[in-house]
N, C-alpha and C. Protein backbone atom coordinates (compact mmCIF):
# COMPACT_ATOMS: atom_id res chain seq x y z
N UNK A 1 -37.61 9.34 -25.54
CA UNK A 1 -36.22 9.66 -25.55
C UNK A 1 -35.45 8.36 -25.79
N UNK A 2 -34.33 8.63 -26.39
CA UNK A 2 -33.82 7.51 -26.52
C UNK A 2 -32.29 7.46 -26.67
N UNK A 3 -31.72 6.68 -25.79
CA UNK A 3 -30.66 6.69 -25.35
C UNK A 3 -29.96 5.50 -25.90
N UNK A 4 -28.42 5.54 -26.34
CA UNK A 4 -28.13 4.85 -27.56
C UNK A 4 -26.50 5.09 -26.56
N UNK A 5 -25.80 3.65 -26.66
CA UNK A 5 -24.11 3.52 -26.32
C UNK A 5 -23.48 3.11 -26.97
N UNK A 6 -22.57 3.85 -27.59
CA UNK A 6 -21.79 4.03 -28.36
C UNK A 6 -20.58 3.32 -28.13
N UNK A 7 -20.12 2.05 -28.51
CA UNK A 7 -18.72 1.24 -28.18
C UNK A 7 -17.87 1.59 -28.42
N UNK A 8 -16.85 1.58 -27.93
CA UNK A 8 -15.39 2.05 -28.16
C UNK A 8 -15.00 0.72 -28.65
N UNK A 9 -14.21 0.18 -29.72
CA UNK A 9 -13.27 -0.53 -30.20
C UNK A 9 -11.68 -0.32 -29.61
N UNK A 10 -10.96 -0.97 -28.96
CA UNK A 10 -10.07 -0.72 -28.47
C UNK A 10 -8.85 -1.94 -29.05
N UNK A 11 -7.95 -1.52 -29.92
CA UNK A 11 -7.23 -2.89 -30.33
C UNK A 11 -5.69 -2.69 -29.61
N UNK A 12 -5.33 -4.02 -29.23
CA UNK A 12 -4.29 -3.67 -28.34
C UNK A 12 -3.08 -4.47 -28.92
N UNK A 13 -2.02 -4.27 -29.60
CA UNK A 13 -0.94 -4.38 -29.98
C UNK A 13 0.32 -5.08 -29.38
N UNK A 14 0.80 -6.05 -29.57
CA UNK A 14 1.77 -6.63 -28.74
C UNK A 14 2.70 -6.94 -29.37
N UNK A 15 3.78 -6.12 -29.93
CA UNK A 15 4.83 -5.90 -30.84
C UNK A 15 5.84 -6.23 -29.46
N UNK A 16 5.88 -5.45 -28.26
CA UNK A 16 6.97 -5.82 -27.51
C UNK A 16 6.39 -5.84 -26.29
N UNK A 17 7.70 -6.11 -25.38
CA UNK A 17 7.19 -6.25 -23.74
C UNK A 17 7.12 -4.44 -23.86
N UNK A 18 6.30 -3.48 -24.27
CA UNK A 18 6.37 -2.37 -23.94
C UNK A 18 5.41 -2.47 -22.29
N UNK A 19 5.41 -1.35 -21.69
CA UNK A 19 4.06 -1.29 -20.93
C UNK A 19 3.41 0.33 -20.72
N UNK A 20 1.88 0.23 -20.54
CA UNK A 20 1.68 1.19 -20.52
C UNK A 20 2.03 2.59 -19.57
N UNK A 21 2.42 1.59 -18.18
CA UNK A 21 2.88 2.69 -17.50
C UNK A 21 4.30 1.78 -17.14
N UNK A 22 5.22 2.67 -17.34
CA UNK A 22 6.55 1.74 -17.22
C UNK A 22 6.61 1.77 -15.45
N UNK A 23 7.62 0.22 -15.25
CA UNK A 23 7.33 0.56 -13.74
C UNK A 23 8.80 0.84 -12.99
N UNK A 24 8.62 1.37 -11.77
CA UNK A 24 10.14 1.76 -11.06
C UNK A 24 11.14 0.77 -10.62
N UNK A 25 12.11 1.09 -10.56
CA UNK A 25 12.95 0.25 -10.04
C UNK A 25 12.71 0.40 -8.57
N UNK A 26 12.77 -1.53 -7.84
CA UNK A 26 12.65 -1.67 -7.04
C UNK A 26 13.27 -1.02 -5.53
N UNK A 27 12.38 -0.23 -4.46
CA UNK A 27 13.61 0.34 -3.72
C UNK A 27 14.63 -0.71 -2.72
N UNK A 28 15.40 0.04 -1.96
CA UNK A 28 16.56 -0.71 -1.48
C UNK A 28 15.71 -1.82 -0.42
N UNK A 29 16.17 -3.16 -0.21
CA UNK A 29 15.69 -4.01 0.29
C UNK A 29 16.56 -4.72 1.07
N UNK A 30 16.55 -4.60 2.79
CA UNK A 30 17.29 -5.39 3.04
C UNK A 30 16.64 -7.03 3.77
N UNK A 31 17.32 -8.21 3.49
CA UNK A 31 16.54 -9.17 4.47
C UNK A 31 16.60 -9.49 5.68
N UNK A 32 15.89 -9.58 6.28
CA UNK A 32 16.10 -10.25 7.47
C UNK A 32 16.04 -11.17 8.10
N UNK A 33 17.04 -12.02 8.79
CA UNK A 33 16.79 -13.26 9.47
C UNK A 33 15.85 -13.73 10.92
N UNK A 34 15.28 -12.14 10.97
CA UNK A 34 14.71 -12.19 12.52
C UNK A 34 13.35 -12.51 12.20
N UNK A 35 12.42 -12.59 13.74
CA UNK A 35 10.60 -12.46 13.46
C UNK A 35 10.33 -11.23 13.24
N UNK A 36 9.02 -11.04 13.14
CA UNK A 36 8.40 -10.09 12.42
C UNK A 36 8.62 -8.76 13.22
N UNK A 37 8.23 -8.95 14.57
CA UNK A 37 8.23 -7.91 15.31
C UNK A 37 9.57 -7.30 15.86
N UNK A 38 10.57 -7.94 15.29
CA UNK A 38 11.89 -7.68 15.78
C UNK A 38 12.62 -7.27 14.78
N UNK A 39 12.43 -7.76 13.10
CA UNK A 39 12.36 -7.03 12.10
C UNK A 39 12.08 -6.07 11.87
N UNK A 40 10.78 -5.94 12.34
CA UNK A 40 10.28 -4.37 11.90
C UNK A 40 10.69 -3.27 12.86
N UNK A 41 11.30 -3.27 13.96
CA UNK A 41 11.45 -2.76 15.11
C UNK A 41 12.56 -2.61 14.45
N UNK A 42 13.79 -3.07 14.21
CA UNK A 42 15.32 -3.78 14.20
C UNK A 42 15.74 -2.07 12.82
N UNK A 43 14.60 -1.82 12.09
CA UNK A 43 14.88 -0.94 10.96
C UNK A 43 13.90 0.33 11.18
N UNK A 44 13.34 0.23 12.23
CA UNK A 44 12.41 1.50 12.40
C UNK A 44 10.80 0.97 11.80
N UNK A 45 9.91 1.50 12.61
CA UNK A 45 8.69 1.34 12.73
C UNK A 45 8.16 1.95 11.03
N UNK A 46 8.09 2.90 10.65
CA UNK A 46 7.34 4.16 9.74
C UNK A 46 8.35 3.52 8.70
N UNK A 47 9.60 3.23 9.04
CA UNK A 47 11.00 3.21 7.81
C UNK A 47 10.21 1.46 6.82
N UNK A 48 9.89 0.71 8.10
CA UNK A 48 8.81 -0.60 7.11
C UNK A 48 8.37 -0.06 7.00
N UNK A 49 7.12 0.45 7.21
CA UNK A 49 5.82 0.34 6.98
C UNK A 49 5.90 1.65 5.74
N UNK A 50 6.51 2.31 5.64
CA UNK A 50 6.40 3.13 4.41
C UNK A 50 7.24 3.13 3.57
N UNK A 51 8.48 2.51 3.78
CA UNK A 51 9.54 2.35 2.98
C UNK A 51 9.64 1.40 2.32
N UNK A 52 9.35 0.45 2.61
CA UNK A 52 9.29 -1.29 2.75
C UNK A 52 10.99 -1.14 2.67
N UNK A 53 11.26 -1.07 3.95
CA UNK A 53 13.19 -1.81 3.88
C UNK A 53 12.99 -2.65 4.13
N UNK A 54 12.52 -3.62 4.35
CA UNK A 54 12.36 -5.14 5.03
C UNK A 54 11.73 -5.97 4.14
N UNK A 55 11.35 -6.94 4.13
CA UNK A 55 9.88 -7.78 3.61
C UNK A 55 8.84 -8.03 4.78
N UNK A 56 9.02 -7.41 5.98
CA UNK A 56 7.86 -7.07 6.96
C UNK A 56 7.29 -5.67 6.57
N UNK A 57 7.32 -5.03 5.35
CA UNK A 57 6.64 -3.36 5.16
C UNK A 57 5.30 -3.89 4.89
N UNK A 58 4.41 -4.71 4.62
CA UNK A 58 3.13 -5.19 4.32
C UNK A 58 2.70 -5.37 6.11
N UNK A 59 3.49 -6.00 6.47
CA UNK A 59 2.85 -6.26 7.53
C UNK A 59 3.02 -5.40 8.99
N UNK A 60 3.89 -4.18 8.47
CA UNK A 60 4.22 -3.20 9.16
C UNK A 60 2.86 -2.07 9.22
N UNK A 61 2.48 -2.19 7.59
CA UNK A 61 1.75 -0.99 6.95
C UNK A 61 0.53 -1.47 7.72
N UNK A 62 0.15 -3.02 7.40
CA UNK A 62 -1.50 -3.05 8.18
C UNK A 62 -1.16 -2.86 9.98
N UNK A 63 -0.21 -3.14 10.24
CA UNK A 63 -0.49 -2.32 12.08
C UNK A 63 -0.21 -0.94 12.28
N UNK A 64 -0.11 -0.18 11.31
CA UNK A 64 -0.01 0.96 11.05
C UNK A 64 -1.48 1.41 10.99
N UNK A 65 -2.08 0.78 9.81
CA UNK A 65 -3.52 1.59 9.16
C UNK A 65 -4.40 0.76 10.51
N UNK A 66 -4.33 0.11 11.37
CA UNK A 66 -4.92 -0.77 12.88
C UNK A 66 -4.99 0.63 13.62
N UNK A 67 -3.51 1.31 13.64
CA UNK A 67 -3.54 2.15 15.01
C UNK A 67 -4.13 3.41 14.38
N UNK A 68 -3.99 3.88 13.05
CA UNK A 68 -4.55 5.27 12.80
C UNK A 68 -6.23 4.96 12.62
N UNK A 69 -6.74 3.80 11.94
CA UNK A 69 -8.17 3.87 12.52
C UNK A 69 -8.78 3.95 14.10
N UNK A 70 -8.01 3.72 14.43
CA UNK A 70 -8.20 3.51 15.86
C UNK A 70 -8.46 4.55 16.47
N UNK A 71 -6.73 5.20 16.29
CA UNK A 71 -7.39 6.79 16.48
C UNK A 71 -8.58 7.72 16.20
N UNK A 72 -8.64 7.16 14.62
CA UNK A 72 -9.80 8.05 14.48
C UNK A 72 -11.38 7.51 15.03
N UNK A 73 -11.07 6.67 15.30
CA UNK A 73 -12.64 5.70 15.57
C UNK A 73 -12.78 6.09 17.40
N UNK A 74 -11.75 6.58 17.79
CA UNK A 74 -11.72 7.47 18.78
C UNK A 74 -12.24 8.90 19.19
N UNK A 75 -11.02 9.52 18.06
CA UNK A 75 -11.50 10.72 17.95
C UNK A 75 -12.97 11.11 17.95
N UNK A 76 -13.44 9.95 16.56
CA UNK A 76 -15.44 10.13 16.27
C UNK A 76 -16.40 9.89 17.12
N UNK A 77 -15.59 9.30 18.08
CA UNK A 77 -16.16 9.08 19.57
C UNK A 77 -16.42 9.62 20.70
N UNK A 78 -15.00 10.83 20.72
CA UNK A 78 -15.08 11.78 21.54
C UNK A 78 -16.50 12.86 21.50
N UNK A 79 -17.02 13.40 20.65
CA UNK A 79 -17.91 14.36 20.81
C UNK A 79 -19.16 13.16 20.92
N UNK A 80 -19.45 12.36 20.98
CA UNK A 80 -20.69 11.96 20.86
C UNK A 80 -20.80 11.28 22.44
N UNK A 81 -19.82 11.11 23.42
CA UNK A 81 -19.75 10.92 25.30
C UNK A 81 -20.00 12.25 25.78
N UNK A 82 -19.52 13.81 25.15
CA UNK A 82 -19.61 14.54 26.14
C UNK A 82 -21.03 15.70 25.21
């Protein structure tokens, strides 16, 4: 048997700044002069971490995805004590 791969030629064109997936306008951003934890608190917990109103939404989002593994690394825990 014999198995044979076939290349795709792909030529890519740079006539303008087009792009392939155009991107969104940035959402509303406000700054803040505070620390992190008083920032992110100061605009709502979920409102960073999913909204990014702040420039703490990165660092909102990873103590976010901290506490929902957590939970679940819990949860997967529960049936296997009783």
């Amino acid at each position: 048997m014999i198995i044979t791969n076939l290349l795709r030629v792909i030529t890519v064109r740079q006539d303008g700044p087009t792009e392939r997936i155009p991107r969104r306008p940035p959402p509303e951003f406000n700054h803040s002069e505070s620390s992190i934890i008083s920032g992110v608190m100061e605009e709502g917990f979920l409102n960073v971490a999913l909204d990014d109103a702040n420039q703490f939404g990165p660092h909102a989002m990873i103590l976010l995805l901290i506490a929902v593994s957590s939970i679940t690394a819990v949860l997967l825990l529960l049936p296997s004590l009783f």
